[in-house]
C-alpha atoms as a PDB file:
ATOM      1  CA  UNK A   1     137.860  74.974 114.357  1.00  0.00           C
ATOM      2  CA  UNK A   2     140.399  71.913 115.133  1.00  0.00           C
ATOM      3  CA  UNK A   3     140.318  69.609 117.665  1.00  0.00           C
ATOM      4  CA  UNK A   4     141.622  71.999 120.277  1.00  0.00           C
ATOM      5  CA  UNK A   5     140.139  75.072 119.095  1.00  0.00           C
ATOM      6  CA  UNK A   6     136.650  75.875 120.740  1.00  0.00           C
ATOM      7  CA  UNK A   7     133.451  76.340 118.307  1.00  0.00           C
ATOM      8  CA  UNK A   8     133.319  80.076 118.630  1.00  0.00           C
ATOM      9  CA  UNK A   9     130.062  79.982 116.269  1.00  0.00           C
ATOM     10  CA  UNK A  10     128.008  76.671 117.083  1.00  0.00           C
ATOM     11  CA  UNK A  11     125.472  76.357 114.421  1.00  0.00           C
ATOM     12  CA  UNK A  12     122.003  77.571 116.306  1.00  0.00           C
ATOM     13  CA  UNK A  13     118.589  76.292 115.851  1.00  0.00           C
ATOM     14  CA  UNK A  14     116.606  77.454 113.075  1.00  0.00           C
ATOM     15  CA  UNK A  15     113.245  79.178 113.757  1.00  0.00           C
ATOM     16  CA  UNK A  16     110.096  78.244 112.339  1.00  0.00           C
ATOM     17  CA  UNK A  17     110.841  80.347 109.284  1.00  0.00           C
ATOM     18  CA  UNK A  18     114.401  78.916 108.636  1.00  0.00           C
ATOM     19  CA  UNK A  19     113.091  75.600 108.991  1.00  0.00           C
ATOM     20  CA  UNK A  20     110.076  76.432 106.094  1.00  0.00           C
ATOM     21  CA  UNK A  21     112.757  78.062 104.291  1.00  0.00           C
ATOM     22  CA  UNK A  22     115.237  75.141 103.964  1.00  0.00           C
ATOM     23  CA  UNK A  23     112.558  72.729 103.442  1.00  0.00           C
ATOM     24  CA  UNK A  24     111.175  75.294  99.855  1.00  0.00           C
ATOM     25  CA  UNK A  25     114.940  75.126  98.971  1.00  0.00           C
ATOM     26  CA  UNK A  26     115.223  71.509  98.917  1.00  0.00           C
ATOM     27  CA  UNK A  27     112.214  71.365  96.573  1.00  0.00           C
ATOM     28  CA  UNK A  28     113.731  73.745  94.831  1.00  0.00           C
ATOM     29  CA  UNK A  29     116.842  71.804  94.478  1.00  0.00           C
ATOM     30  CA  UNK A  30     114.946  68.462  93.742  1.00  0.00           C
ATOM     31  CA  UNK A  31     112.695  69.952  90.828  1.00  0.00           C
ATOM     32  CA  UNK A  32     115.432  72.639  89.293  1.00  0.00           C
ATOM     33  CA  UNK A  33     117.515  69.788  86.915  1.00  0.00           C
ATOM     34  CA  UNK A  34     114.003  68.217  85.853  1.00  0.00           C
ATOM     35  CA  UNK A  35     112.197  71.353  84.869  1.00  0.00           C
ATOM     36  CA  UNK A  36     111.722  72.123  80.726  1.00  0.00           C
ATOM     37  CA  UNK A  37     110.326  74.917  79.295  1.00  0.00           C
ATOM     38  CA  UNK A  38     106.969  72.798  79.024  1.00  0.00           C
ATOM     39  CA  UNK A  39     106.912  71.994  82.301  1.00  0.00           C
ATOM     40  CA  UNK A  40     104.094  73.340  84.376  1.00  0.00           C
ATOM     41  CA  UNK A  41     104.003  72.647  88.386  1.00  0.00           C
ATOM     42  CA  UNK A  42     101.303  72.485  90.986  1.00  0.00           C
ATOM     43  CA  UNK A  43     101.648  74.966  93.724  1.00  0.00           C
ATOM     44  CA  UNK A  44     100.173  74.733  97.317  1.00  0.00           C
ATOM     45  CA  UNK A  45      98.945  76.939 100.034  1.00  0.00           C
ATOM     46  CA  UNK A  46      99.864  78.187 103.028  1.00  0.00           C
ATOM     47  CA  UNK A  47     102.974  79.442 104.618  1.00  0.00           C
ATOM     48  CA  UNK A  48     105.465  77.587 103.605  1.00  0.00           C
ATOM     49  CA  UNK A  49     103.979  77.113 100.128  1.00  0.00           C
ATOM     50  CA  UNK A  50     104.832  81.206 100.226  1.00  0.00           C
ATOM     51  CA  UNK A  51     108.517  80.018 101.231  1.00  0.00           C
ATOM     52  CA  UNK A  52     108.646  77.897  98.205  1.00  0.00           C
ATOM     53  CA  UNK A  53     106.926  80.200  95.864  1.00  0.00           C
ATOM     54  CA  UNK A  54     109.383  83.263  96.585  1.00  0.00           C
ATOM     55  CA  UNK A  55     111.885  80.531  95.639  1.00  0.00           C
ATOM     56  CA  UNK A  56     110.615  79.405  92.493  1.00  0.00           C
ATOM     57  CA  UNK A  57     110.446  82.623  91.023  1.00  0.00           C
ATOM     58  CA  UNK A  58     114.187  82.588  90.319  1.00  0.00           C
ATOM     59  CA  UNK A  59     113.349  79.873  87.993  1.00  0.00           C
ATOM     60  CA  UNK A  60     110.553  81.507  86.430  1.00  0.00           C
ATOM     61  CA  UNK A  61     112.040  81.724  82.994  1.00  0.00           C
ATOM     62  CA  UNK A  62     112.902  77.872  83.309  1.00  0.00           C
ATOM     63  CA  UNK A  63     109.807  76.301  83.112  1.00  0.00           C
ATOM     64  CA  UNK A  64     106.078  76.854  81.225  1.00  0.00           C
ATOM     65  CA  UNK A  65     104.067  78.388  84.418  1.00  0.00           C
ATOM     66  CA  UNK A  66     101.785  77.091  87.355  1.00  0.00           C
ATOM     67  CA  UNK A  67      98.290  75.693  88.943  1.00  0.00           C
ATOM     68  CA  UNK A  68      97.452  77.352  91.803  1.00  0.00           C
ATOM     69  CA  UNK A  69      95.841  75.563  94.601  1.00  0.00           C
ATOM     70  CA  UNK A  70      94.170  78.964  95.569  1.00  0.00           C
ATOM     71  CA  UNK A  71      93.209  82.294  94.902  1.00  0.00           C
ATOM     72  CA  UNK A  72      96.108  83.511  97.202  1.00  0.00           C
ATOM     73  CA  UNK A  73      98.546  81.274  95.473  1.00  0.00           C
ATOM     74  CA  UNK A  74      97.749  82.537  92.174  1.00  0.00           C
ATOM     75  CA  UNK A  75      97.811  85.901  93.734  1.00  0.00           C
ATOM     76  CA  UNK A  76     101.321  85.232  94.681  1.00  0.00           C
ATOM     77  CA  UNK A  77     102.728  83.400  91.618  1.00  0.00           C
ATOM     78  CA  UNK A  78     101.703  86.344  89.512  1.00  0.00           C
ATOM     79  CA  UNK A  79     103.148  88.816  91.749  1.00  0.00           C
ATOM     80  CA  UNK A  80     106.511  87.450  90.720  1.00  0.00           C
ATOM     81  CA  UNK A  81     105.633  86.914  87.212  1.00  0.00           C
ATOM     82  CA  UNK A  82     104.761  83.368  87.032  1.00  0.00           C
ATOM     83  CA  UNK A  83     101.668  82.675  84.591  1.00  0.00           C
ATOM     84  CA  UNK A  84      99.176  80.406  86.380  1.00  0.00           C
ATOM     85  CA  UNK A  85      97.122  78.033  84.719  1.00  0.00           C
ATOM     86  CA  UNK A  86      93.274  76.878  85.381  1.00  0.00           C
ATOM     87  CA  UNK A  87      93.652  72.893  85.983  1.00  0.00           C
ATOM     88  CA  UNK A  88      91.407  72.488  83.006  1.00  0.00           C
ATOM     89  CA  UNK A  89      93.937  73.594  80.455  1.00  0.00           C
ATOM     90  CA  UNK A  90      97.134  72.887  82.337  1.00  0.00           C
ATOM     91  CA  UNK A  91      97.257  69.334  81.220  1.00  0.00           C
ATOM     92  CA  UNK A  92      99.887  67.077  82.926  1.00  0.00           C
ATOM     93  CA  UNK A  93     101.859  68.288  85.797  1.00  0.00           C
ATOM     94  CA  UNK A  94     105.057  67.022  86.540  1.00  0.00           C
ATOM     95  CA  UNK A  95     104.670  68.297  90.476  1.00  0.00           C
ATOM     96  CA  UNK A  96     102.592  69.146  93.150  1.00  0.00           C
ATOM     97  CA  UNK A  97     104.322  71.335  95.736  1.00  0.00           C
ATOM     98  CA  UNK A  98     102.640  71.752  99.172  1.00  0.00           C
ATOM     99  CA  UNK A  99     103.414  71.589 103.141  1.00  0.00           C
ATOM    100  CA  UNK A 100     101.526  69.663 105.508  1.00  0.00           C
ATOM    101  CA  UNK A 101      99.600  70.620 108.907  1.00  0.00           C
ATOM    102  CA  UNK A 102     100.738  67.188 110.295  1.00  0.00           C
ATOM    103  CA  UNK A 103     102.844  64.171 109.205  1.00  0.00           C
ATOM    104  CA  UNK A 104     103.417  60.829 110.617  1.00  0.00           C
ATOM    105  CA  UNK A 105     106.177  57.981 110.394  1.00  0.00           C
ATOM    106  CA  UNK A 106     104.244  56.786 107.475  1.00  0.00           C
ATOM    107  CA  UNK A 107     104.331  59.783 105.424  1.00  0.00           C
ATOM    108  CA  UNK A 108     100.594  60.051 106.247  1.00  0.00           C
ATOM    109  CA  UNK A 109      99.273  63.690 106.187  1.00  0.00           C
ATOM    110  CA  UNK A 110      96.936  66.013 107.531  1.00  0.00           C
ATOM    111  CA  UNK A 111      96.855  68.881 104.815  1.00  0.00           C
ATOM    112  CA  UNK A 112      94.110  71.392 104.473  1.00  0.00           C
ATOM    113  CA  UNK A 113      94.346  73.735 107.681  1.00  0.00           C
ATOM    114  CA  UNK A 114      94.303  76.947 104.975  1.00  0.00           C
ATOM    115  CA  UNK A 115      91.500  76.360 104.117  1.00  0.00           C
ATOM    116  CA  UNK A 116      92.499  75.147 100.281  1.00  0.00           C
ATOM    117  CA  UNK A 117      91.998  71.261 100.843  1.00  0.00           C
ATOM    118  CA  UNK A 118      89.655  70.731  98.241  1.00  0.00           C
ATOM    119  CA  UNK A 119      91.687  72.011  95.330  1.00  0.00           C
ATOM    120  CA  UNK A 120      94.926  71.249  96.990  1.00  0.00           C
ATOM    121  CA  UNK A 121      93.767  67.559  96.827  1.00  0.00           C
ATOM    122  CA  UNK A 122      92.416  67.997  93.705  1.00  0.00           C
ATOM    123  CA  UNK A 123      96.128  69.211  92.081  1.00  0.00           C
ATOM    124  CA  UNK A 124      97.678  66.621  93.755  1.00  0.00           C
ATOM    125  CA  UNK A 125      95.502  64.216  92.093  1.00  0.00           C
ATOM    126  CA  UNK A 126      96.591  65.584  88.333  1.00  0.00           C
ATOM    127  CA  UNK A 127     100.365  65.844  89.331  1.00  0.00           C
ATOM    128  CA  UNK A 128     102.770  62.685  88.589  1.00  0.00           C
ATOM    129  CA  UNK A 129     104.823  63.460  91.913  1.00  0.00           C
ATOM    130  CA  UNK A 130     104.153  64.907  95.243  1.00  0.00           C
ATOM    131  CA  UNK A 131     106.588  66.900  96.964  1.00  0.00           C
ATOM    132  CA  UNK A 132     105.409  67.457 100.278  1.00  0.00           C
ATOM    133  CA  UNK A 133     107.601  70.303 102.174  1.00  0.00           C
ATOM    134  CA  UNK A 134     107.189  69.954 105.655  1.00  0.00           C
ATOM    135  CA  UNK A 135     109.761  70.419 108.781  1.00  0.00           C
ATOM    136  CA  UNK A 136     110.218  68.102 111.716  1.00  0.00           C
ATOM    137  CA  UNK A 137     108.084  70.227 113.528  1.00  0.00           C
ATOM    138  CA  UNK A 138     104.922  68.601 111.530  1.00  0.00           C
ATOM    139  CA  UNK A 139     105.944  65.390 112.537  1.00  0.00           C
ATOM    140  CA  UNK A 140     103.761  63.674 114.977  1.00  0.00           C
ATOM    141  CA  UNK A 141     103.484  59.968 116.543  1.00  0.00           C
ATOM    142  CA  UNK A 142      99.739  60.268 116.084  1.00  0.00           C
ATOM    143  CA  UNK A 143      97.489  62.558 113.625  1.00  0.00           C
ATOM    144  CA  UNK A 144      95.099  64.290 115.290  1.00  0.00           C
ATOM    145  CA  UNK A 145      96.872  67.129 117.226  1.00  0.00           C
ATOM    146  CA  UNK A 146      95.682  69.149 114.243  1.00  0.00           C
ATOM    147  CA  UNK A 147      91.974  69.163 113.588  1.00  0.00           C
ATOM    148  CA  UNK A 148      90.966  67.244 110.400  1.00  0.00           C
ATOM    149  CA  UNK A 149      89.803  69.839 108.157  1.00  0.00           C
ATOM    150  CA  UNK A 150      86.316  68.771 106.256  1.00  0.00           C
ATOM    151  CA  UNK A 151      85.051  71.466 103.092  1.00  0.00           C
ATOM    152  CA  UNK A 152      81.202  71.241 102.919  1.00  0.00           C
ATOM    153  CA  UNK A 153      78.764  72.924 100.949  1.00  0.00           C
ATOM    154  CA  UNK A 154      76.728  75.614 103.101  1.00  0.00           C
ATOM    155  CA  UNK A 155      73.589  73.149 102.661  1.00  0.00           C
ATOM    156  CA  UNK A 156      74.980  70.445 104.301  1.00  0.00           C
ATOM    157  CA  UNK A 157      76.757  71.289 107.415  1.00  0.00           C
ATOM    158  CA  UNK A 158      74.401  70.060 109.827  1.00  0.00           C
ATOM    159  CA  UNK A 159      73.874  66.586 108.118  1.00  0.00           C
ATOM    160  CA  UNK A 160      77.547  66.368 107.841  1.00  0.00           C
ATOM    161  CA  UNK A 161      78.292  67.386 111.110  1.00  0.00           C
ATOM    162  CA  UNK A 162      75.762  64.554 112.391  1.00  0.00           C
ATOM    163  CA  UNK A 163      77.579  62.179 110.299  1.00  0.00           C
ATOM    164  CA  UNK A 164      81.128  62.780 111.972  1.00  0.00           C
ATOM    165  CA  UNK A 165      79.280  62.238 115.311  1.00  0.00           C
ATOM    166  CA  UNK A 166      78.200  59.028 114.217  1.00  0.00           C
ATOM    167  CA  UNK A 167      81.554  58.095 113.654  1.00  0.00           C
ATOM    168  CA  UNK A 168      83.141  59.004 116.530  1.00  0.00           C
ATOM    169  CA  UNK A 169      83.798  62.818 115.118  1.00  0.00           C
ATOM    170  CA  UNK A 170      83.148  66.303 117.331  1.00  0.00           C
ATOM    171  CA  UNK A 171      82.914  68.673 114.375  1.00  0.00           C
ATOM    172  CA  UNK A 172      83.305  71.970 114.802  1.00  0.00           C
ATOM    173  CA  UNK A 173      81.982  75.036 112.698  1.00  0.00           C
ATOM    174  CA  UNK A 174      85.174  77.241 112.112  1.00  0.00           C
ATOM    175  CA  UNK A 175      82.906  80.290 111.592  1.00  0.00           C
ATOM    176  CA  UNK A 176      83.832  83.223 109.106  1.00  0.00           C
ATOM    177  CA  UNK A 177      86.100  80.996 107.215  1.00  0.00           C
ATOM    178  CA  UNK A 178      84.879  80.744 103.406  1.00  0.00           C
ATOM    179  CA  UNK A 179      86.796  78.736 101.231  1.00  0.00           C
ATOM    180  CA  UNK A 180      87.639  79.927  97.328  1.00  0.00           C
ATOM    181  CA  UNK A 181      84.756  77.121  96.314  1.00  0.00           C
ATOM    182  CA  UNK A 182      82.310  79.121  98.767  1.00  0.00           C
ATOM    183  CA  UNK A 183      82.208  76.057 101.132  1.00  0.00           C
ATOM    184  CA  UNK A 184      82.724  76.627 104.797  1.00  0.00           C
ATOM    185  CA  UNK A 185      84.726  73.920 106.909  1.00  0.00           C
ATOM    186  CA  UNK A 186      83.886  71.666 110.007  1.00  0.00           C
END
């Protein structure tokens, strides 16, 4: 195209899968030159977490192997012959890897919508670096849009549920949905 020439292919939005896409790749990019063959990386849940994982396995013979943040993670990562770890004899990780439900201007996060919060927060905790891959459509000018996921044990979802109330909460049960600890979420 010159300055005369009309566009005859103007680049078109991406989709919601082209956005999850480029957002894996640039994780990708970012952790490729710093992986060893010691290295082992945290790996998070959820769609885009797929993105990133279908990525990664191009690299699989560049670095040690991976914690999953879920059964359906690890699932994943061994379907493309990535070993996965148990946190307990993983050691250090260099990086945790995961998307967001919701982000603000502050990098603040909502995370946990899948259902994989506890253990998600829980790898992020052991991993030196967080690389959170979320799009602009995350983005928000207030968190909340996106109900705040809370993992309970079965015992205690009433008294937990009065205890959001008393601080201003309205949890809700989100029936059938059994997390990989066996705790349900409000």
């Amino acid at each position: 195209k010159t300055d005369t020439q009309p566009d005859l292919h103007p680049e078109l939005p991406m989709n919601q899968d082209e956005l999850k896409k480029a957002v894996a790749k640039a994780a990708i990019d970012y952790i490729a030159p710093r992986l060893d063959s010691d290295s082992i990386i945290g790996v998070g849940t959820g769609s885009t977490a797929n993105f990133f994982i279908d990525m990664l396995a191009d690299l699989k013979t560049d670095f040690d192997g991976a914690v999953a943040s879920s059964e359906a993670t690890a699932e994943r990562l061994k379907s493309h012959g990535i070993p996965v770890y148990d946190l307990n004899s993983a050691g250090e990780l260099e990086f945790y890897v995961d998307g967001a439900d919701e982000a603000n201007e502050r990098l603040e996060l909502i995370k946990g919508g899948g259902a994989a919060l506890t253990r998600e927060k829980i790898v992020a905790a052991v991993a030196k670096t967080f690389i959170c891959i979320a799009d602009d459509s995350k983005m928000v000018g207030i968190l909340g849009n996106f109900p705040l996921p809370v993992e309970v044990i079965p015992m205690a979802r009433s008294h937990v549920g009065r205890e959001i109330v008393k601080l201003g909460g309205d949890p809700v049960y989100r029936e059938g949905v059994v997390t990989d600890n066996g705790n349900i979420i409000i």
